[in-house]
N, C-alpha and C. Protein backbone atom coordinates (compact mmCIF):
# COMPACT_ATOMS: atom_id res chain seq x y z
N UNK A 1 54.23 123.88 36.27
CA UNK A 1 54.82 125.17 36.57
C UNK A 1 56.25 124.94 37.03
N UNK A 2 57.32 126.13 36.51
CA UNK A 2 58.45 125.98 36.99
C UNK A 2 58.61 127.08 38.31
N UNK A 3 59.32 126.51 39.27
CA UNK A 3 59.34 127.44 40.06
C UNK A 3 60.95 127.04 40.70
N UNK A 4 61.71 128.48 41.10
CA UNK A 4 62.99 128.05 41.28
C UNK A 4 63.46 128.77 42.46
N UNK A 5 63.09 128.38 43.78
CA UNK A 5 63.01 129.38 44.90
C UNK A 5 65.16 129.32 45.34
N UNK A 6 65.25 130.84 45.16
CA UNK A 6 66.79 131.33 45.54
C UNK A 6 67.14 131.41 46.49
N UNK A 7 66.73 130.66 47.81
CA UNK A 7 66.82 131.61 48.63
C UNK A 7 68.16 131.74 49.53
N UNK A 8 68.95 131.93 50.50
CA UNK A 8 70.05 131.94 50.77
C UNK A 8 70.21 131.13 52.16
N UNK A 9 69.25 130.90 53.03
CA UNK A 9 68.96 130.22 54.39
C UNK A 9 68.17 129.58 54.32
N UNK A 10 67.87 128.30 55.59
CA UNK A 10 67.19 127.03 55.10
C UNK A 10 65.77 127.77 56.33
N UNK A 11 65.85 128.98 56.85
CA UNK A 11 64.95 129.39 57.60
C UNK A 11 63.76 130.20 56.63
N UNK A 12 64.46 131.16 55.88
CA UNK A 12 63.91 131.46 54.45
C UNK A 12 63.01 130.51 53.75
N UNK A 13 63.94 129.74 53.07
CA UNK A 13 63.31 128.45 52.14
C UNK A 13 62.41 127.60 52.62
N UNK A 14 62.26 127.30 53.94
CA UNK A 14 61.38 126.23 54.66
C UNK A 14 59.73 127.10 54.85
N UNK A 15 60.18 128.64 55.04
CA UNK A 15 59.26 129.28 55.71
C UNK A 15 58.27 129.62 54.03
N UNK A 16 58.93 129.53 52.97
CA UNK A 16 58.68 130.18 51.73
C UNK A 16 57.81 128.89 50.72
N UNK A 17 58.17 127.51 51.51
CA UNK A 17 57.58 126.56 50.76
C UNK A 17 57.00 125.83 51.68
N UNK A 18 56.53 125.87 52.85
CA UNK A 18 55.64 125.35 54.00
C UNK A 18 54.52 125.84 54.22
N UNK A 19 53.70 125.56 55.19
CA UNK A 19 52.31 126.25 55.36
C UNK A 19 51.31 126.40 54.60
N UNK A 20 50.41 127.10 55.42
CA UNK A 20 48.89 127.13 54.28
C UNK A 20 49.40 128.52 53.21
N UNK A 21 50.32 129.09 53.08
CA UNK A 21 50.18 130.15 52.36
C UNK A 21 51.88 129.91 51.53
N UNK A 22 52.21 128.94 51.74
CA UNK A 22 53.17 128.49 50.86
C UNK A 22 53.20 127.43 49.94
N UNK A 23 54.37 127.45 49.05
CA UNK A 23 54.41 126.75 47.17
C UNK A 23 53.93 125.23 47.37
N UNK A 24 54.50 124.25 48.58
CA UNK A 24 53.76 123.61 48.04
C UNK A 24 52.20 122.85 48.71
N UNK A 25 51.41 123.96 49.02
CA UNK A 25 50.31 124.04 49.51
C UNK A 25 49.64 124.85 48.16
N UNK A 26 50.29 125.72 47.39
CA UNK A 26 49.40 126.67 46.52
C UNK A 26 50.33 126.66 44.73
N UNK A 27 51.03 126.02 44.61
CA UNK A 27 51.33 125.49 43.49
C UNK A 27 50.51 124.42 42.29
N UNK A 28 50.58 124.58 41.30
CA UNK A 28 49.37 123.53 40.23
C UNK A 28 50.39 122.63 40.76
N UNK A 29 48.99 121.52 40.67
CA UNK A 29 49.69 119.83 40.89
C UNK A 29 51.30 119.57 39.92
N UNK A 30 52.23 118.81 40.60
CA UNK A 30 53.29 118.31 39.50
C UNK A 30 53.95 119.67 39.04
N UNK A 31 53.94 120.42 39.89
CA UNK A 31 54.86 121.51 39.80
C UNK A 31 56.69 121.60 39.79
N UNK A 32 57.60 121.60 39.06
CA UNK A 32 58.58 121.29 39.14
C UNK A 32 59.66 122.54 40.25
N UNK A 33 59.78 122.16 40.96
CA UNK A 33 60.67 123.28 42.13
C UNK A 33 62.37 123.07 41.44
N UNK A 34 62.90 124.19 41.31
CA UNK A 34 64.06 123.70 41.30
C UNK A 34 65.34 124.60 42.03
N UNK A 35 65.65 123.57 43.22
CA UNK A 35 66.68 124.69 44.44
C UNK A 35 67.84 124.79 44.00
N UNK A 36 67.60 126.20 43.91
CA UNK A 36 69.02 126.59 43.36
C UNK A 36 69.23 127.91 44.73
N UNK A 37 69.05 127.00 45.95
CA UNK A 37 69.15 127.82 47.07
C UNK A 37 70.54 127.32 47.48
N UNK A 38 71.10 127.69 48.53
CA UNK A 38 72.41 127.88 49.07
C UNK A 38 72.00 127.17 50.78
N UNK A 39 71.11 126.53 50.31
CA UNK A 39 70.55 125.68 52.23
C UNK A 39 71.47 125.05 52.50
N UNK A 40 71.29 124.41 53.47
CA UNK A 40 71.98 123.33 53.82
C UNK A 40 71.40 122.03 52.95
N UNK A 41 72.57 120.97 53.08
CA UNK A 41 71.82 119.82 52.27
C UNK A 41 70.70 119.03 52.80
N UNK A 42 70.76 118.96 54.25
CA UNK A 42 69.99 118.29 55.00
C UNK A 42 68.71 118.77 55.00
N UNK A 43 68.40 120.15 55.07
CA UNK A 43 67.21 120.79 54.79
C UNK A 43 66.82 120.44 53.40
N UNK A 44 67.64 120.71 52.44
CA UNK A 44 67.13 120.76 50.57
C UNK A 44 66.61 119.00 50.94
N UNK A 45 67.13 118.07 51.48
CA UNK A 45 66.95 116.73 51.68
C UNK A 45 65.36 116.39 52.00
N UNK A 46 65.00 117.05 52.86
CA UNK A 46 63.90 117.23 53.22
C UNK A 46 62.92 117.63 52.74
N UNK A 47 62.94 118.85 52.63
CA UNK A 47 62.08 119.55 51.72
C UNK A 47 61.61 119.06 50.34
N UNK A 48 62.79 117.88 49.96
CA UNK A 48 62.64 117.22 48.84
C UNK A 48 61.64 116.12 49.12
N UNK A 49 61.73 115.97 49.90
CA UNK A 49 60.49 114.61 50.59
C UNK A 49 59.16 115.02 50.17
N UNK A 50 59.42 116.48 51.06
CA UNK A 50 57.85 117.08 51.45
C UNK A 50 57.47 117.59 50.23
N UNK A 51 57.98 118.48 49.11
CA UNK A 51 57.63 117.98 48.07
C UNK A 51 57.03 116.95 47.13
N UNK A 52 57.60 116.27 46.95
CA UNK A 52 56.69 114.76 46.46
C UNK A 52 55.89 114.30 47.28
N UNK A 53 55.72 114.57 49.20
CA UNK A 53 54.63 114.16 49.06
C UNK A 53 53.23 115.05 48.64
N UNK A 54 53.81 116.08 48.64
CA UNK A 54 52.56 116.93 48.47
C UNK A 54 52.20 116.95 46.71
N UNK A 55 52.91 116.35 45.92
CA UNK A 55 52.63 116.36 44.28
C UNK A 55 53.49 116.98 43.52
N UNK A 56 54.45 117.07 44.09
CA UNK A 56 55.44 118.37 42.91
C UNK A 56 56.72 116.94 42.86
N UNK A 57 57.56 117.89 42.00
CA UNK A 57 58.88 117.53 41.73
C UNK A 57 59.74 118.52 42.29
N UNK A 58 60.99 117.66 42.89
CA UNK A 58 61.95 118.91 43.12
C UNK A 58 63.16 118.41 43.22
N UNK A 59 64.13 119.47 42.44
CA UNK A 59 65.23 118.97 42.17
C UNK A 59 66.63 119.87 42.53
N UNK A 60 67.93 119.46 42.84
CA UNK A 60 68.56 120.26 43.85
C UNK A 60 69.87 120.78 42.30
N UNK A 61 69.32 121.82 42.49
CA UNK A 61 70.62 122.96 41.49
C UNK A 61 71.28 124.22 42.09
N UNK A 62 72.30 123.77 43.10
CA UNK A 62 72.48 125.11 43.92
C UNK A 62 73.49 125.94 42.97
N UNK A 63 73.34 127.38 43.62
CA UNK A 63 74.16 127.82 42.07
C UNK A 63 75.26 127.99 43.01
N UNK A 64 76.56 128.07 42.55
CA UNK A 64 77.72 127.77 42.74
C UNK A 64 78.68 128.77 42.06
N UNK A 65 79.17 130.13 42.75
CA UNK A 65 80.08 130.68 42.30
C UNK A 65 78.96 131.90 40.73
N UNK A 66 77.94 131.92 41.02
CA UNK A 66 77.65 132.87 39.84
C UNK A 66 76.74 131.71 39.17
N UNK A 67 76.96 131.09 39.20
CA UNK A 67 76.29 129.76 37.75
C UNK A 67 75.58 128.96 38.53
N UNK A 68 74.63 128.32 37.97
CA UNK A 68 73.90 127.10 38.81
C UNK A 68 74.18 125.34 37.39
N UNK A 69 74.47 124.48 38.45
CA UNK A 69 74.51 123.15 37.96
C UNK A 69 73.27 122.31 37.87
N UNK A 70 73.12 121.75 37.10
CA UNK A 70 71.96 121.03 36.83
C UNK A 70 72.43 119.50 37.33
N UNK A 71 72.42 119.04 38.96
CA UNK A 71 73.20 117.74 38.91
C UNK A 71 72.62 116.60 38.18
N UNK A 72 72.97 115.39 38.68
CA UNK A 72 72.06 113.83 37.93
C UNK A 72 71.02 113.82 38.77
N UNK A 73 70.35 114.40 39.78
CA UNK A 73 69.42 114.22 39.78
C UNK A 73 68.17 114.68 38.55
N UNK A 74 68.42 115.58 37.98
CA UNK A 74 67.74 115.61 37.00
C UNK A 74 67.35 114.76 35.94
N UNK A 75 66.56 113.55 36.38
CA UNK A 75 65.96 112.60 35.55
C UNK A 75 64.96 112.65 34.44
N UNK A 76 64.94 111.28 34.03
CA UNK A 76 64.22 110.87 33.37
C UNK A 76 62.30 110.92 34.05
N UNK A 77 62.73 110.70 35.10
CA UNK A 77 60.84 110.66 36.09
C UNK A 77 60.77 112.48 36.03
N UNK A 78 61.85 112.94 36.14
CA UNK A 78 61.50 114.79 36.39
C UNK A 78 60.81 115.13 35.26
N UNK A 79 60.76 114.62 34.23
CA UNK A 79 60.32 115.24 32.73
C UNK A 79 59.17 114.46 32.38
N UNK A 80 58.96 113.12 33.07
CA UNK A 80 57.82 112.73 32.44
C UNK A 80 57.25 111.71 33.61
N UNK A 81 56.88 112.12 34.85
CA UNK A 81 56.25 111.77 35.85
C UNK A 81 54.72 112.35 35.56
């Protein structure tokens, strides 16, 4: 599953993908997240942890001015992990 949470604060985003009633507690296994939130980096940093450990992928695309970038993190393991 693709899932691409927008959100604009890292109080938002933490609260939206944490817990028993959040993505990655209730997402299909190997779910690909992709932040194209406006957090802070230190939070997206994190959250990127807690992601993989819980089974997903997640990858940091903040959008920037109207557009979102696809950086190098977007690998080779993102597509075929």
């Amino acid at each position: 599953m693709l899932i691409l949470p927008p959100f604009c604060t890292s109080s938002i985003m933490t609260g939206v993908l944490r817990g028993p009633d959040g993505v990655f507690e209730n997402a299909p296994p190997s779910s690909l997240l992709i932040d194209c939130s406006t957090i802070d980096p230190g939070t997206s940093t994190l959250l990127n942890s807690e992601a993989v450990a819980a089974g997903h992928r997640m990858i940091d695309a903040p959008v920037r001015i109207g557009t979102m970038s696809l950086p190098v993190s977007l690998t080779y393991i993102n597509f075929y992990m």
